[in-house]
Protein backbone atom coordinates (compact mmCIF):
# COMPACT_ATOMS: atom_id res chain seq x y z
CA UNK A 1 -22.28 113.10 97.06
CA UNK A 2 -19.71 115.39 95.79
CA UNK A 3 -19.84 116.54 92.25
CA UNK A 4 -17.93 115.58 89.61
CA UNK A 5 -15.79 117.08 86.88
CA UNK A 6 -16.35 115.91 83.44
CA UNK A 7 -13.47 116.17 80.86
CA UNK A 8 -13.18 113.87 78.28
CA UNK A 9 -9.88 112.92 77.26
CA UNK A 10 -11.07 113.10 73.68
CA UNK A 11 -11.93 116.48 73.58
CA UNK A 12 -9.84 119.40 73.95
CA UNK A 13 -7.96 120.06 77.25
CA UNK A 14 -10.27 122.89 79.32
CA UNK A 15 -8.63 125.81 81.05
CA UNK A 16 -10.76 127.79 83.04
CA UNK A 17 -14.24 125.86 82.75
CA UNK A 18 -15.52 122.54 82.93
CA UNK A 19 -16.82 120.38 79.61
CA UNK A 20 -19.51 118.89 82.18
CA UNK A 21 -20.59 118.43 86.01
CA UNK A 22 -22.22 115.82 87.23
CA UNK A 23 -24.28 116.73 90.55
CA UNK A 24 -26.31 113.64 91.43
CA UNK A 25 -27.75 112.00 88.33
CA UNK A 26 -28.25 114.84 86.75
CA UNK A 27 -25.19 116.39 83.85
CA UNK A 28 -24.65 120.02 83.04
CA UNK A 29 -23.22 119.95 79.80
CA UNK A 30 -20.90 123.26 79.24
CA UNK A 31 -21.85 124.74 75.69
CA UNK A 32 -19.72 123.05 73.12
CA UNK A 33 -18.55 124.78 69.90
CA UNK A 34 -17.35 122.83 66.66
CA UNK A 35 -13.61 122.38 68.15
CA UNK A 36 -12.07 119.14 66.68
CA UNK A 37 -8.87 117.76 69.02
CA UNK A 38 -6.39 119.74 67.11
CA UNK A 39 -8.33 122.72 69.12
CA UNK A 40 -9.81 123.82 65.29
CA UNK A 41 -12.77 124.83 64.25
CA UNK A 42 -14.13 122.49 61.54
CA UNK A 43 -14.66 123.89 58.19
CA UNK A 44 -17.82 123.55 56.33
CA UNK A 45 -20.47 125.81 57.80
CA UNK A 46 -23.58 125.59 60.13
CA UNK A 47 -23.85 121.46 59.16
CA UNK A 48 -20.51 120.60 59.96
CA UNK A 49 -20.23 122.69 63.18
CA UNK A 50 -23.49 121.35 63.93
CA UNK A 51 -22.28 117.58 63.83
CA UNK A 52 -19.34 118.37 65.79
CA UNK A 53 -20.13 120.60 68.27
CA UNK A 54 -23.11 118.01 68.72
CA UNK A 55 -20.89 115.30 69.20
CA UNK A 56 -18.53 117.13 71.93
CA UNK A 57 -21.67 117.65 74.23
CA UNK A 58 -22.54 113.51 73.74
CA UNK A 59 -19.23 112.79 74.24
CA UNK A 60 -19.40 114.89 77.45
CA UNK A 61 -22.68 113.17 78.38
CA UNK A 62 -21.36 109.83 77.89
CA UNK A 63 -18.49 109.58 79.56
CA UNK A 64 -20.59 111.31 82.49
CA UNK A 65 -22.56 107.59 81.99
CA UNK A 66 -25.27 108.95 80.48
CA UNK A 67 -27.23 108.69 76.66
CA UNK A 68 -28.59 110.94 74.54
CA UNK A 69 -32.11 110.04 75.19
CA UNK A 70 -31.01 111.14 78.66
CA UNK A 71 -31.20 115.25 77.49
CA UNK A 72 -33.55 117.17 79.30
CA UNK A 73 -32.60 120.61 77.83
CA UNK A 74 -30.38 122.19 75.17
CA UNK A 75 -29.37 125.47 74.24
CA UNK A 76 -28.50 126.12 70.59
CA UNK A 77 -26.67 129.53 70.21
CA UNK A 78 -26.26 130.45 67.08
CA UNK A 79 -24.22 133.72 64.83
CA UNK A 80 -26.41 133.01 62.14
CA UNK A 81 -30.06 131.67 62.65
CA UNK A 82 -31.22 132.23 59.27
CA UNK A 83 -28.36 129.69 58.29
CA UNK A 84 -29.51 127.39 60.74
CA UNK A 85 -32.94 127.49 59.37
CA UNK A 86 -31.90 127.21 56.01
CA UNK A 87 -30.49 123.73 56.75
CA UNK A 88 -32.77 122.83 59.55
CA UNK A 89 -33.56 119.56 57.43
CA UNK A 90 -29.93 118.14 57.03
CA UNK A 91 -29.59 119.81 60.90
CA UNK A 92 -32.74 117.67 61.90
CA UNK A 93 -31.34 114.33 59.92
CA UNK A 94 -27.80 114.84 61.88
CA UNK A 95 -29.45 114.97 65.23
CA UNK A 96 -31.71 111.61 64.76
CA UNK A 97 -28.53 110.12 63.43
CA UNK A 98 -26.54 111.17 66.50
CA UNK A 99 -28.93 111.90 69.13
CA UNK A 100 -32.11 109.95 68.66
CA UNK A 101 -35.85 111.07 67.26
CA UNK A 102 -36.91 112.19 70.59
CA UNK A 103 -35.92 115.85 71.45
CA UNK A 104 -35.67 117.29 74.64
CA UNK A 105 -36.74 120.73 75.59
CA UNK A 106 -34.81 123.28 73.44
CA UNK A 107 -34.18 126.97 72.37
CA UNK A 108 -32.13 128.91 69.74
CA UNK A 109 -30.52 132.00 70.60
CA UNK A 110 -29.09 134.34 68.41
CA UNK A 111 -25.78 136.18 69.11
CA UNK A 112 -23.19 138.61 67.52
CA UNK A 113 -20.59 136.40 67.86
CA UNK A 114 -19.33 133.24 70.13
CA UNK A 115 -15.79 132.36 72.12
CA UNK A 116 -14.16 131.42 68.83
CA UNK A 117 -14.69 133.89 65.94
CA UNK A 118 -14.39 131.33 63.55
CA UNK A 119 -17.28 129.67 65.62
CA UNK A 120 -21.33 129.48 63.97
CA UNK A 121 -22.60 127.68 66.26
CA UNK A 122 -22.62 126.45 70.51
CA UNK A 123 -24.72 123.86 72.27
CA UNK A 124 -25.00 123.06 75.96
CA UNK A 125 -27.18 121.35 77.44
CA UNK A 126 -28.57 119.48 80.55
CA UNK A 127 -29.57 115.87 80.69
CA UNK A 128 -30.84 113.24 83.54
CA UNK A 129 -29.35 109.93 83.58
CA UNK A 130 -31.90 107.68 84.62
């Protein structure tokens, strides 16, 4: 079986890169910043970019046919980590909300700076639809 492309019509057109793959059951998510459709960067700091750039990877993941429970991996890079931590509790609340209380295997990177400059935060991820 061939792989597929994943692009979700509700999230920003790609050029140059995929939002996800889908090789066999299992989805390579492409890491996701806090881009709304008008191709923006949401306002409101670590949270907000959190929620959004969250949802962009489970919108990826679903219309690949998959769940969230489904995430075997993700990445969290992030400008600030000390941020991050900061709000780790409202972070943690968003991704039950979204995501579910189980959590796959993760990390947290740190990094000068992502794609977008206006960017805090990225998230990719890997997940096997059973």
């Amino acid at each position: 079986m061939p792989n597929k492309t994943i692009n979700p019509s509700a999230l920003p057109k790609p050029s140059g890169y995929a939002h996800g793959i889908l090789a066999g059951n299992t989805v390579y998510l492409g890491g996701q910043t806090a881009l709304n459709a008008d191709m923006q960067i949401v306002p409101g700091g670590i949270v907000a970019q959190f929620e959004q750039a969250l949802s962009n990877v489970l919108t990826t993941l679903i219309e690949a046919g998959g769940q969230p429970q489904d995430l075997v991996s993700v990445t969290i890079y992030l400008t600030d980590v000390d941020d991050y931590m900061a709000n780790g509790r409202e972070i943690g609340r968003l991704w039950r909300e979204m995501a579910g209380s189980e959590y796959p295997a993760m990390a947290g990177i740190g990094v000068s700076r992502l794609w977008q400059k206006e960017a805090l935060i990225e998230i990719q991820g890997i997940a096997v639809i059973q």
